[in-house]
C-alpha atoms as a PDB file:
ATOM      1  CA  UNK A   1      16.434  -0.733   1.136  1.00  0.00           C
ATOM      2  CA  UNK A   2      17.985   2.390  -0.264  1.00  0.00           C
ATOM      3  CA  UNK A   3      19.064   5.298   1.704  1.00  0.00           C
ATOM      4  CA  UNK A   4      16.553   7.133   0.775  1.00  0.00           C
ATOM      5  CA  UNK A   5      13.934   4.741   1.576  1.00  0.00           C
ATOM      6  CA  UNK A   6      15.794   3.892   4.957  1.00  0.00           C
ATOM      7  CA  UNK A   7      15.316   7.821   5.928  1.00  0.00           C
ATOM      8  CA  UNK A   8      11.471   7.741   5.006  1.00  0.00           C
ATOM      9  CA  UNK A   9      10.571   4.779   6.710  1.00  0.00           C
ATOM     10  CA  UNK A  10      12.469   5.985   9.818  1.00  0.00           C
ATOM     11  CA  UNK A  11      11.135   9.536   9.807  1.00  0.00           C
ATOM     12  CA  UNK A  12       7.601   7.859   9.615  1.00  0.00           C
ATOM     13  CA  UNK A  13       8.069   6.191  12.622  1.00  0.00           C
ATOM     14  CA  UNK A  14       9.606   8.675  14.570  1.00  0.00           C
ATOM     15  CA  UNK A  15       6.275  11.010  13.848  1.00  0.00           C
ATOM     16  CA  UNK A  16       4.524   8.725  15.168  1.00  0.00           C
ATOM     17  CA  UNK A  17       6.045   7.798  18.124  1.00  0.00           C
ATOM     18  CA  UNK A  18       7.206  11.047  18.720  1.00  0.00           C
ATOM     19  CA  UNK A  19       6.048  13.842  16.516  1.00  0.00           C
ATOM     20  CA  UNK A  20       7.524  16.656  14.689  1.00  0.00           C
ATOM     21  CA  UNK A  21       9.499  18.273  17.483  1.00  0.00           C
ATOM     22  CA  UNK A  22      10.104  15.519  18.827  1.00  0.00           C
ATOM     23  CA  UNK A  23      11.648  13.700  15.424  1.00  0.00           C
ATOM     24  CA  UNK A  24      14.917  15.620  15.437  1.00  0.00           C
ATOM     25  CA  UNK A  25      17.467  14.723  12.448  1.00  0.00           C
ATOM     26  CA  UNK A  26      20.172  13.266  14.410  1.00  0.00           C
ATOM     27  CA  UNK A  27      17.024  10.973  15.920  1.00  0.00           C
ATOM     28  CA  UNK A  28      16.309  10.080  12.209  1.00  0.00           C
ATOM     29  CA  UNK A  29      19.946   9.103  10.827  1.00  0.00           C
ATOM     30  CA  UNK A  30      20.370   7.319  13.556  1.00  0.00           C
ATOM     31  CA  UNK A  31      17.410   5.186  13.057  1.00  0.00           C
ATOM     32  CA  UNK A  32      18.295   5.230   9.393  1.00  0.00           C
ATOM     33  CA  UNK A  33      21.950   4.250  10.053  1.00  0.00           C
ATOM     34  CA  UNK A  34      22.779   7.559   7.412  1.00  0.00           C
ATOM     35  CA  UNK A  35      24.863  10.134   7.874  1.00  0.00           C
ATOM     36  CA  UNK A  36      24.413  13.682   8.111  1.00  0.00           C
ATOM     37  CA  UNK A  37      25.309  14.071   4.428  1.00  0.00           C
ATOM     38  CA  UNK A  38      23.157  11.030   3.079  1.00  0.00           C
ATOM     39  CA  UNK A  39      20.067  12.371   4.344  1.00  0.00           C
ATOM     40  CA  UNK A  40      20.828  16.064   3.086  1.00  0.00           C
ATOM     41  CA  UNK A  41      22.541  14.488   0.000  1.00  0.00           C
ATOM     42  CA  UNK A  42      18.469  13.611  -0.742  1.00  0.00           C
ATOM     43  CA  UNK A  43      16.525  15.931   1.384  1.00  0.00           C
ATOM     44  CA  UNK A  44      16.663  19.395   1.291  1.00  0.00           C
ATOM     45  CA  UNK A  45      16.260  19.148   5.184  1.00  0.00           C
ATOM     46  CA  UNK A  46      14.050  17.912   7.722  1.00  0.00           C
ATOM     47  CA  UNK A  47      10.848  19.433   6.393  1.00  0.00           C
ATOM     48  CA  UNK A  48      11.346  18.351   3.186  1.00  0.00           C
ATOM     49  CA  UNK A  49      11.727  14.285   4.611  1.00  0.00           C
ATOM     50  CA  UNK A  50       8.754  14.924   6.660  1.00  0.00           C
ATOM     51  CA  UNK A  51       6.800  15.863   3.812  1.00  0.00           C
ATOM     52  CA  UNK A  52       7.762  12.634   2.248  1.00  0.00           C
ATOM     53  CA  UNK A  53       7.043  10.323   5.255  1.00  0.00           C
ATOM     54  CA  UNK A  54       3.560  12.226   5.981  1.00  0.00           C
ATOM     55  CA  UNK A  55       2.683  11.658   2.169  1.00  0.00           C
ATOM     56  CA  UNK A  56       3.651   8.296   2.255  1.00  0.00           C
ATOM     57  CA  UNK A  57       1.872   7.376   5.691  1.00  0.00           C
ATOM     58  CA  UNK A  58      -0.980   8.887   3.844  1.00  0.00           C
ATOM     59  CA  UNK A  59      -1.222   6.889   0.843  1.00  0.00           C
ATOM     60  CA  UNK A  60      -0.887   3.955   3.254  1.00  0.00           C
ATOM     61  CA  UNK A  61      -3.949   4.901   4.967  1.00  0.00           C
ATOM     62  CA  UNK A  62      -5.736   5.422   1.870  1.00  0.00           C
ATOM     63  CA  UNK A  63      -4.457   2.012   0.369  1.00  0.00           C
ATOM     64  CA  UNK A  64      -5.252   0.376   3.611  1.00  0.00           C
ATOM     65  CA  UNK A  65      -9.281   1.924   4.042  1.00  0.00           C
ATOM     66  CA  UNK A  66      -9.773   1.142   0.248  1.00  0.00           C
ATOM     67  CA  UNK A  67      -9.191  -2.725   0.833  1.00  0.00           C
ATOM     68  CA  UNK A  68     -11.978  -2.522   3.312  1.00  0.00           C
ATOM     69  CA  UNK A  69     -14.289   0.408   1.882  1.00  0.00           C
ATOM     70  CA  UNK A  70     -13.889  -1.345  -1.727  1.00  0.00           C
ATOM     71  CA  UNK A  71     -14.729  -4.793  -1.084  1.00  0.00           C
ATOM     72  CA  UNK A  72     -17.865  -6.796  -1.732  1.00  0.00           C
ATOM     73  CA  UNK A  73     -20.818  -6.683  -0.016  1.00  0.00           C
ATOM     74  CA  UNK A  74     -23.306  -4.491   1.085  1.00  0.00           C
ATOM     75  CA  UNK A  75     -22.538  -0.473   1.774  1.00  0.00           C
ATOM     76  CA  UNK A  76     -23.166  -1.405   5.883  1.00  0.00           C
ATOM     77  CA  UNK A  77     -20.507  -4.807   5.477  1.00  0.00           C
ATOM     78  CA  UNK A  78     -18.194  -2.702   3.653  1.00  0.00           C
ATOM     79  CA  UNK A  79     -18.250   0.233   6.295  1.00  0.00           C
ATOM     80  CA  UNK A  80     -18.376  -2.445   9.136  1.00  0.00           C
ATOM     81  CA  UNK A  81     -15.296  -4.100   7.382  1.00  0.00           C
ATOM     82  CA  UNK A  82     -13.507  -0.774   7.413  1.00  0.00           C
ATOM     83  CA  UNK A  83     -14.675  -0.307  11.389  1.00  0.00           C
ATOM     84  CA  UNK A  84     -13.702  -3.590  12.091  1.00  0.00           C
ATOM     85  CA  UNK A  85     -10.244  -4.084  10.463  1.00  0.00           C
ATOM     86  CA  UNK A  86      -6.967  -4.825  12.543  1.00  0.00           C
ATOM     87  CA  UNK A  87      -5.547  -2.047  13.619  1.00  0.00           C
ATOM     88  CA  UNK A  88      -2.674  -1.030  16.742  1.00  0.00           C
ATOM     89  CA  UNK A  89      -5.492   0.700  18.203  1.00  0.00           C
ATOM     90  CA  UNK A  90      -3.047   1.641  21.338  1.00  0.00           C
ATOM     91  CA  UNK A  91      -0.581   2.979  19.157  1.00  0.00           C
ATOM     92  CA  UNK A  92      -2.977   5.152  17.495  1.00  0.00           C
ATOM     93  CA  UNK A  93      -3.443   6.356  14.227  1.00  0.00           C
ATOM     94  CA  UNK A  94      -0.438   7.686  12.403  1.00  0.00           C
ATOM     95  CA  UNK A  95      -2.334  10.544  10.700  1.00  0.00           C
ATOM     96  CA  UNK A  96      -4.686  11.677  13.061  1.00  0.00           C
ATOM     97  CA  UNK A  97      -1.775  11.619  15.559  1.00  0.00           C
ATOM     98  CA  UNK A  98      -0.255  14.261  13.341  1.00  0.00           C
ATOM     99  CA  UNK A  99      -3.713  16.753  13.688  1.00  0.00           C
ATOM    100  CA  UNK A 100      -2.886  17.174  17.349  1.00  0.00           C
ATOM    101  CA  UNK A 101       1.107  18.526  16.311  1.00  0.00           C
ATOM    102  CA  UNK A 102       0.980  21.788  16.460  1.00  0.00           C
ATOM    103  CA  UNK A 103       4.415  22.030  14.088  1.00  0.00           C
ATOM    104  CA  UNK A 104       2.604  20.087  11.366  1.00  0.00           C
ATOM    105  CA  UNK A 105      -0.611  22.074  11.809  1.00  0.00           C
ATOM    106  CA  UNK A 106       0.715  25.330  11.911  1.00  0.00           C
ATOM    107  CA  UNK A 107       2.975  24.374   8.232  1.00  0.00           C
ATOM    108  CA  UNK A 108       0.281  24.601   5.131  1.00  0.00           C
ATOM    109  CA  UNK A 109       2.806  21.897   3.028  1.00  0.00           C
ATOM    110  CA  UNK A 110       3.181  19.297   6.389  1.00  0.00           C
ATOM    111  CA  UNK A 111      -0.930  19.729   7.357  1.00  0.00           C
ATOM    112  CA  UNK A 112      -2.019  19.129   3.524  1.00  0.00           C
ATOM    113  CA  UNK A 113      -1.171  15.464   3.229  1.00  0.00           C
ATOM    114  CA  UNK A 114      -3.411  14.811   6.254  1.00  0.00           C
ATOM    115  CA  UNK A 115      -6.456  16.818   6.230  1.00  0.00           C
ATOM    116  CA  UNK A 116      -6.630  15.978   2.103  1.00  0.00           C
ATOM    117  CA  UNK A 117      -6.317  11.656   4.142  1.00  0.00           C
ATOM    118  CA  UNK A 118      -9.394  12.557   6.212  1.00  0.00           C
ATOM    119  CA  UNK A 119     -11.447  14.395   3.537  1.00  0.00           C
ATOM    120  CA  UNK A 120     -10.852  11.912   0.971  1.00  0.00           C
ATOM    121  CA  UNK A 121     -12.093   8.882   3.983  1.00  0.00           C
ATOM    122  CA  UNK A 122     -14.799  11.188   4.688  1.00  0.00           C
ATOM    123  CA  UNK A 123     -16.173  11.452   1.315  1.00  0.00           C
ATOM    124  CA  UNK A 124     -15.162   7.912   0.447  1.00  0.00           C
ATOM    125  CA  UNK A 125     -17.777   6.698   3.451  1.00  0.00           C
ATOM    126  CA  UNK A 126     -20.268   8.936   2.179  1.00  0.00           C
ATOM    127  CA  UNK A 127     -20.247   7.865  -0.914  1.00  0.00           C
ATOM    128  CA  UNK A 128     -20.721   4.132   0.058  1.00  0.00           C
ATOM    129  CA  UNK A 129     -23.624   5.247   1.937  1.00  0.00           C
ATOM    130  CA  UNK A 130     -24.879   6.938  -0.443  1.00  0.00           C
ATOM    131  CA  UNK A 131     -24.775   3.913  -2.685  1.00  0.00           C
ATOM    132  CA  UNK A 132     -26.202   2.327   0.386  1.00  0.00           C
ATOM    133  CA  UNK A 133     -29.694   4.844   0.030  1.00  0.00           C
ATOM    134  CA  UNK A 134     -29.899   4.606  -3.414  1.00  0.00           C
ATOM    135  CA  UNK A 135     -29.913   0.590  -3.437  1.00  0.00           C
ATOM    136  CA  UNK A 136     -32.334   0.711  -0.555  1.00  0.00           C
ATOM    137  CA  UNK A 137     -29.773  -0.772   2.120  1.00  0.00           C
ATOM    138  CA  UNK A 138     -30.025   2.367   4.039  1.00  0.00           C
ATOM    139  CA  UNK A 139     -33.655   4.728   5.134  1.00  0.00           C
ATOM    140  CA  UNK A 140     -33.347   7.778   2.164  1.00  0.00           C
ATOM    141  CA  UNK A 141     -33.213   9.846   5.546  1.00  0.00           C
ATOM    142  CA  UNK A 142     -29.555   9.267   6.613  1.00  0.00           C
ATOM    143  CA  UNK A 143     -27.253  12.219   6.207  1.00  0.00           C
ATOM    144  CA  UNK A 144     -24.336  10.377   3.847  1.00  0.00           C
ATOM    145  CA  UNK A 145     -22.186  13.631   4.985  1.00  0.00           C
ATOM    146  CA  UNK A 146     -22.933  13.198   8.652  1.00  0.00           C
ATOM    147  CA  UNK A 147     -22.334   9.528   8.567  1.00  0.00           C
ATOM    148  CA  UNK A 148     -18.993   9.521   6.927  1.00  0.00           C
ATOM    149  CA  UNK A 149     -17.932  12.332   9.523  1.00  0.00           C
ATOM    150  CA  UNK A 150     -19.377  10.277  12.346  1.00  0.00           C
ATOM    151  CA  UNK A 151     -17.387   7.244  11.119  1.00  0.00           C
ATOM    152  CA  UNK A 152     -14.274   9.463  10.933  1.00  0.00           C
ATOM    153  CA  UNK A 153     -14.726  10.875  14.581  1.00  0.00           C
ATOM    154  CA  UNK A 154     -15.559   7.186  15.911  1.00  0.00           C
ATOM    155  CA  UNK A 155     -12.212   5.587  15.140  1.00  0.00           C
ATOM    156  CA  UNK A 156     -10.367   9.066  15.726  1.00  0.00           C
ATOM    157  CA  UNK A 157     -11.760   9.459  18.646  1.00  0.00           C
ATOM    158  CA  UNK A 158     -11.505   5.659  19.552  1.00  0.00           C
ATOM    159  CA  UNK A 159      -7.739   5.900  19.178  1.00  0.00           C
ATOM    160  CA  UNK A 160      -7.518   8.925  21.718  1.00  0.00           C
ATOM    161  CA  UNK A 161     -10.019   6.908  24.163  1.00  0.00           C
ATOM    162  CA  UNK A 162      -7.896   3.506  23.632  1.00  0.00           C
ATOM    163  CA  UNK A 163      -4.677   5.174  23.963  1.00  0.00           C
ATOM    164  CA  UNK A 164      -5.693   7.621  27.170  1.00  0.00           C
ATOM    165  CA  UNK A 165      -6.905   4.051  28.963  1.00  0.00           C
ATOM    166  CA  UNK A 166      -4.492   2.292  28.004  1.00  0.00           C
ATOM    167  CA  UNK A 167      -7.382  -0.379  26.727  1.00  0.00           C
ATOM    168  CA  UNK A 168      -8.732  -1.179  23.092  1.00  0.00           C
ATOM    169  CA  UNK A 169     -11.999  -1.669  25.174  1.00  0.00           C
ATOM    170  CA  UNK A 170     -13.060   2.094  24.537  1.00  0.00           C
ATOM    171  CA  UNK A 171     -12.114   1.750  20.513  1.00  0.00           C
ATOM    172  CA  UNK A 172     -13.985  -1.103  20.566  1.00  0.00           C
ATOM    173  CA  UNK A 173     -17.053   0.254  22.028  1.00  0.00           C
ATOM    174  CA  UNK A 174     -17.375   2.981  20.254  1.00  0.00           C
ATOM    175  CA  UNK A 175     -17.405   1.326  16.634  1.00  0.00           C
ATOM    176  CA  UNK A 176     -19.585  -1.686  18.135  1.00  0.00           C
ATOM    177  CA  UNK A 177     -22.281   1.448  19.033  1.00  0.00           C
ATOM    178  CA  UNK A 178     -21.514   2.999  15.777  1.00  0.00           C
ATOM    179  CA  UNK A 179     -22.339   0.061  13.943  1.00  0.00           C
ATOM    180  CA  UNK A 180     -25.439  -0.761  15.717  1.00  0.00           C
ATOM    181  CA  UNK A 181     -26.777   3.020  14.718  1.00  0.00           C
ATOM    182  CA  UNK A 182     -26.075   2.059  11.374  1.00  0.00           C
ATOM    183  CA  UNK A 183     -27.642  -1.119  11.501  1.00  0.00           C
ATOM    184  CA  UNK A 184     -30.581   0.527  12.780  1.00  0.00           C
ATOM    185  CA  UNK A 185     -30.180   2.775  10.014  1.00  0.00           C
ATOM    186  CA  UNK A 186     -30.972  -0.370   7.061  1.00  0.00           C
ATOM    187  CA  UNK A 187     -33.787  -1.120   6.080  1.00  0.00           C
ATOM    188  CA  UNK A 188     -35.418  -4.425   7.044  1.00  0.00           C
ATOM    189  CA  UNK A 189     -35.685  -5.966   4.046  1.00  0.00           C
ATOM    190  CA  UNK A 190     -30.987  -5.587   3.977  1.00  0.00           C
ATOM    191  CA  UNK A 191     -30.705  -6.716   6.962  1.00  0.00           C
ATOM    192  CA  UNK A 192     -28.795  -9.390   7.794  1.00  0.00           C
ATOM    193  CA  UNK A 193     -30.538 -12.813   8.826  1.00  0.00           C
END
């Protein structure tokens, strides 16, 4: 792995264990094994490799959804697949871990990577359920919007419960009630058998 690459991959997992503040540059080149002048050899400083590792955490996020929001199936197996997928539920999520750092919040460039991560998962469950109402999976009542953001604040939320317990149990709860809403949600003739 390049240098480069070293001090991305390091500087993502240093905002997520420790966040912004907390992922100092000395902390990074030392995870990195670079120097002081490798990492501003190709980073204009420690904003700049933030940037870099919050844009690449967020294309992994994306990349990771889409192998569960774009498989086959039906628009509830897809979202359950998505619900359901492995995750370090105690570790939390790496981008919505970010929304509650005030550093990356308060900096337009830093907090653009992650709220344009949760629109585009927001509108990307909306517009499987969507799909869902128009193929007659879903009642043409349900709220696509509200879903997606209900979705969203279920495994966001999920992570905070999980991590504040110190259990999955809570995570898991709260998408196995999510999902039976939804199920409620199909219409008779898509359910499952």
């Amino acid at each position: 792995m390049s240098t480069p690459e070293r001090l991305i991959e390091s500087t993502r997992e240093l905002l997520w264990e420790r966040g912004y503040v907390g992922t100092s540059p000395k902390a990074i080149q030392q995870h990195a094994g670079a120097g002081q002048g490798s990492m501003y050899h190709h980073f204009a400083g420690k904003p700049d490799l933030a940037l870099a590792a919050i844009r690449r955490t967020a294309d992994e996020m994306r990349a990771t959804a889409e192998r569960a929001l774009g498989g086959t199936g039906s628009a509830y197996e897809r979202i359950e697949a998505y619900l359901l997928r492995e995750r370090d539920v105690l570790r939390g999520c790496p981008i919505g871990r970010l929304t509650m750092d005030p550093d990356v919040v308060a900096n337009d460039e830093l907090r653009a990577p992650v709220t344009e991560t949760l629109d585009w998962l927001r509108d990307r469950v909306a517009g499987i359920v969507e799909e869902g109402r128009e193929r007659g999976e879903f009642a043409s009542t349900l709220d696509a919007q509200a879903i997606a953001a209900t979705v969203v604040a279920t495994v966001q939320g999920g992570y905070v419960l999980a991590r504040a317990s110190g259990s999955t149990a809570a995570f898991d709860t709260g998408v196995r009630g999510l999902l039976a809403l939804l199920f409620a949600a199909t219409n008779p003739s898509a359910k499952r058998t």
